[in-house]
Protein backbone atom coordinates (compact mmCIF):
# COMPACT_ATOMS: atom_id res chain seq x y z
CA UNK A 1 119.22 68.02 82.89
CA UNK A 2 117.08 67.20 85.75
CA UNK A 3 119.72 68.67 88.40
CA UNK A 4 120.16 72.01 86.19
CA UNK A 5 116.80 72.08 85.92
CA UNK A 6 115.13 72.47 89.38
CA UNK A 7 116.82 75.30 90.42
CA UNK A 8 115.97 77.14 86.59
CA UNK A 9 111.86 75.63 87.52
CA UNK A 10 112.45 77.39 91.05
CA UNK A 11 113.48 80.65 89.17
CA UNK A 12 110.42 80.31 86.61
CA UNK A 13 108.26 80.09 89.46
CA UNK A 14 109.54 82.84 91.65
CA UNK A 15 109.68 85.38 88.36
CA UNK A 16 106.21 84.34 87.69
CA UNK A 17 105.04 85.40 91.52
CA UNK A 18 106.82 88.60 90.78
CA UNK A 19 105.10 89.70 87.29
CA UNK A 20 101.49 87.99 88.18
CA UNK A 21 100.53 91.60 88.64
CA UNK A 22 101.13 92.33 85.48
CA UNK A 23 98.54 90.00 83.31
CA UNK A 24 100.35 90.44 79.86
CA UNK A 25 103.38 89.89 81.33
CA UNK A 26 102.54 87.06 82.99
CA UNK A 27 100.69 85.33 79.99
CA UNK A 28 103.88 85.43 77.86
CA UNK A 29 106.35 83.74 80.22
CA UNK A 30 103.54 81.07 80.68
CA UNK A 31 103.91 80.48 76.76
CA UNK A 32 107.51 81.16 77.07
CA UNK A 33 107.55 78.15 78.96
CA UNK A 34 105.77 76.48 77.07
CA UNK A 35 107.32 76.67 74.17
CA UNK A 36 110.81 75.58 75.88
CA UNK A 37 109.27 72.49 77.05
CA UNK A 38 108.13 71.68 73.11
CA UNK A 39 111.68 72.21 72.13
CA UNK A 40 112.56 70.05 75.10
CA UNK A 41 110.67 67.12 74.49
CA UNK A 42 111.67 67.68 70.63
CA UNK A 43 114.89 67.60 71.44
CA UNK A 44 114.90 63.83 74.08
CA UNK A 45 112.44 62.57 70.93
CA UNK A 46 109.22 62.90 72.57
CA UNK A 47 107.88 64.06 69.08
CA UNK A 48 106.36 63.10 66.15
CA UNK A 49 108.44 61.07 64.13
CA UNK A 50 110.15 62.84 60.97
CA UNK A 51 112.98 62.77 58.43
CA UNK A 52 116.47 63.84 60.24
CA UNK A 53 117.25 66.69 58.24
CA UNK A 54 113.96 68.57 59.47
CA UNK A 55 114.08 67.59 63.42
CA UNK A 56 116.69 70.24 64.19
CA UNK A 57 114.07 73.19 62.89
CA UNK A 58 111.34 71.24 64.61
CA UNK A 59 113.77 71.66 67.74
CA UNK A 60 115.11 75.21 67.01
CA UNK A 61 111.28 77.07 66.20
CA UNK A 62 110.18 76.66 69.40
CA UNK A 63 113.30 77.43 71.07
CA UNK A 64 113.66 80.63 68.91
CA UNK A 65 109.81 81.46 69.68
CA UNK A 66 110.56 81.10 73.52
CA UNK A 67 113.72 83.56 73.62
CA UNK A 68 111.28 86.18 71.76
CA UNK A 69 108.14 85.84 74.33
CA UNK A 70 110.70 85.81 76.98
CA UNK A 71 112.00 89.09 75.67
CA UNK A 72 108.72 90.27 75.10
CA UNK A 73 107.41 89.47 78.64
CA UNK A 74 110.72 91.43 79.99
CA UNK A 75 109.71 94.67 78.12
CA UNK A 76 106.05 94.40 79.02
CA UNK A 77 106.77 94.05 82.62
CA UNK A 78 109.19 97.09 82.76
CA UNK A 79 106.58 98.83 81.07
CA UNK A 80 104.03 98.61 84.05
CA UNK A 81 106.70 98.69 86.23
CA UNK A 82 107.44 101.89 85.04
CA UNK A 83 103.55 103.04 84.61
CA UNK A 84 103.28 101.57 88.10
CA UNK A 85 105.73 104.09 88.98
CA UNK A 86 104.02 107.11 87.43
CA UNK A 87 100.70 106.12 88.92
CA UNK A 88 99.03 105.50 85.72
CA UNK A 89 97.88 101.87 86.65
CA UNK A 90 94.78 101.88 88.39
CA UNK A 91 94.62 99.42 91.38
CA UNK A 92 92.72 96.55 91.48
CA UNK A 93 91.36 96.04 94.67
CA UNK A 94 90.63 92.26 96.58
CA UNK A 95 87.13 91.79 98.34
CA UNK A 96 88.22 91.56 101.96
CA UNK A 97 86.19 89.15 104.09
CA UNK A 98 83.08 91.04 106.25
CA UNK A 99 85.02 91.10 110.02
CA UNK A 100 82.38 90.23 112.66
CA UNK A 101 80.73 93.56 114.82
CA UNK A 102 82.36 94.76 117.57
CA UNK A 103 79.91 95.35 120.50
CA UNK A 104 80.28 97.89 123.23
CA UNK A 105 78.64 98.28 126.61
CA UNK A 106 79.60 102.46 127.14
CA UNK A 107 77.14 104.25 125.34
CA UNK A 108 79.23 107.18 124.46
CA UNK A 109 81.60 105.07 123.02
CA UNK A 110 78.27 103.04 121.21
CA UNK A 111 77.62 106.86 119.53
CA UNK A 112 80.93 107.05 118.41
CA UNK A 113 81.39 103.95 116.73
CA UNK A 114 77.80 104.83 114.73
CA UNK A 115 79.41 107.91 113.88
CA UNK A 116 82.53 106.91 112.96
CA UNK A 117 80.95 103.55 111.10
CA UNK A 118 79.03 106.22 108.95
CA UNK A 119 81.75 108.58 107.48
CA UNK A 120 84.58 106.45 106.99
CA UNK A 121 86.28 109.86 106.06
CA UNK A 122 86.44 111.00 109.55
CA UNK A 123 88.03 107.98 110.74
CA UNK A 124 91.54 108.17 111.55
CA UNK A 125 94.09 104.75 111.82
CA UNK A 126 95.49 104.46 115.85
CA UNK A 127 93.15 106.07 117.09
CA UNK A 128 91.20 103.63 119.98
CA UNK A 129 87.21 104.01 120.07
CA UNK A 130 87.21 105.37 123.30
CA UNK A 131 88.84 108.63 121.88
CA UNK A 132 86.44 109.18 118.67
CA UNK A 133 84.54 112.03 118.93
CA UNK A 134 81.66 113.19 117.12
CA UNK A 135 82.25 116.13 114.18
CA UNK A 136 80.70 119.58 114.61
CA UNK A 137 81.62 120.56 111.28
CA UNK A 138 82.64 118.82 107.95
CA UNK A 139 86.17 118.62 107.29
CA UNK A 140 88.20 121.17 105.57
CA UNK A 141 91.55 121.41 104.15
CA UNK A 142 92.31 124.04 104.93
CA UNK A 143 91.88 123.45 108.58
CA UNK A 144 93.57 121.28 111.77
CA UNK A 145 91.77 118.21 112.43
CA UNK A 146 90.48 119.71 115.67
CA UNK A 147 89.43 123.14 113.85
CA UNK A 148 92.20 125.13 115.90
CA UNK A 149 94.96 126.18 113.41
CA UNK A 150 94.62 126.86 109.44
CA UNK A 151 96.90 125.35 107.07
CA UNK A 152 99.32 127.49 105.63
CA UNK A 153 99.67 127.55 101.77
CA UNK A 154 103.97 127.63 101.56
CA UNK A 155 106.23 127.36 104.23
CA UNK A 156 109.62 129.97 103.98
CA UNK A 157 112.79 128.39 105.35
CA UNK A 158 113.93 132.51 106.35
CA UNK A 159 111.04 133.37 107.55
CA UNK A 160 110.45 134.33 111.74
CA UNK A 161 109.42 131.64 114.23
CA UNK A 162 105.95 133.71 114.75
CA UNK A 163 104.24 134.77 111.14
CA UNK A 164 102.89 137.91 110.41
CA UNK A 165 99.06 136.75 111.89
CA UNK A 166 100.83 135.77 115.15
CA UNK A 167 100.59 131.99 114.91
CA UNK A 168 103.75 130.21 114.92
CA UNK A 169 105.05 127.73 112.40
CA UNK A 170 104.20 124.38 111.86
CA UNK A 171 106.46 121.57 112.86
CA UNK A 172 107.84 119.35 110.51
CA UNK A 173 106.05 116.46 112.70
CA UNK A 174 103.13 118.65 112.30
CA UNK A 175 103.10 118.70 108.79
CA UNK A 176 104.14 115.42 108.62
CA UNK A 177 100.91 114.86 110.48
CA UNK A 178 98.72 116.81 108.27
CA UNK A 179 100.02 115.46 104.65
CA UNK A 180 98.92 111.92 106.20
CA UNK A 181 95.34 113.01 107.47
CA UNK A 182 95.01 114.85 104.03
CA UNK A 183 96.17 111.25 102.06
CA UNK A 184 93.89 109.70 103.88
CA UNK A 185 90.78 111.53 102.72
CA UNK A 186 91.64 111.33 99.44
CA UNK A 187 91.74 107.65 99.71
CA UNK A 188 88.64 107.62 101.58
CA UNK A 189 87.01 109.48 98.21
């Protein structure tokens, strides 16, 4: 039992990593597991001591009650998989450890960190310090990070190279671009 059984413990454990996210889920196989090592130990003797026609319901209960919260940790976790999915479970987010101030010697790169420290909305991922530059305006949705170009509201596969205004399309890149600087605000919120 002891050679079957390691690689069945190193399958317990690695489903448990899996689910942990999923608290419900989680608690069940715990007492799933439980249970199978009661009907375990019922089953070698390792229990209390009673007439022989009652020790095989002593040894079947808990093995009965282990197949259902099993089963029952199964459905839960497809259930938030599947909410997980949809979006519907809310994230729960780990305090991350306070990193350590960067200090700078140029000082317009010491007004752009400040800047940049104080809306994290305008900051943008890649972009190196030296290149931040301070914002005229608020950001708008409807606009290019730079201000330059609006966003258009639907994009026609037939339609001409130049639109109707005189501005030319945007690039798939270029939209590409712009759905990540708009996902990014919206985590920022």
């Amino acid at each position: 039992m002891a050679v079957a059984g390691l690689p069945l413990a190193w399958v317990f454990v690695r489903v448990l990593l899996d689910i942990r996210e999923c608290r419900i889920a989680a608690a069940l196989l715990a007492a799933a597991a439980v249970c199978y090592g009661g009907s375990l130990a019922s089953f070698l003797g390792y229990g209390p001591a009673v007439e022989a026609q009652i020790r095989p319901i002593i040894t079947a209960a808990p093995l009965l009650l282990a197949h259902w919260l099993l089963f029952t940790a199964i459905v839960a976790n497809a259930r938030f998989v599947v909410l997980d999915a949809q979006g519907l479970v809310a994230v729960r987010r780990r305090p991350k450890a306070k990193r350590p101030e960067i200090t700078v010697k140029h000082p317009a790169v010491k007004s752009a960190q400040s800047t940049a420290a104080s809306s994290s909305a305008n900051a943008t991922v890649g972009i190196s310090r030296e290149s931040v530059q301070t914002v005229k305006t608020p950001a708008d949705s409807s606009r290019w990070v730079d201000g330059s170009r609006f966003e258009r509201e639907r994009y026609d596969a037939g339609e001409d190279e130049e639109s109707s205004d005189g501005e030319r399309r945007l690039s798939k890149s270029d939209r590409k671009k712009l759905r990540k600087i708009k996902t990014q605000g919206r985590a920022a919120r």
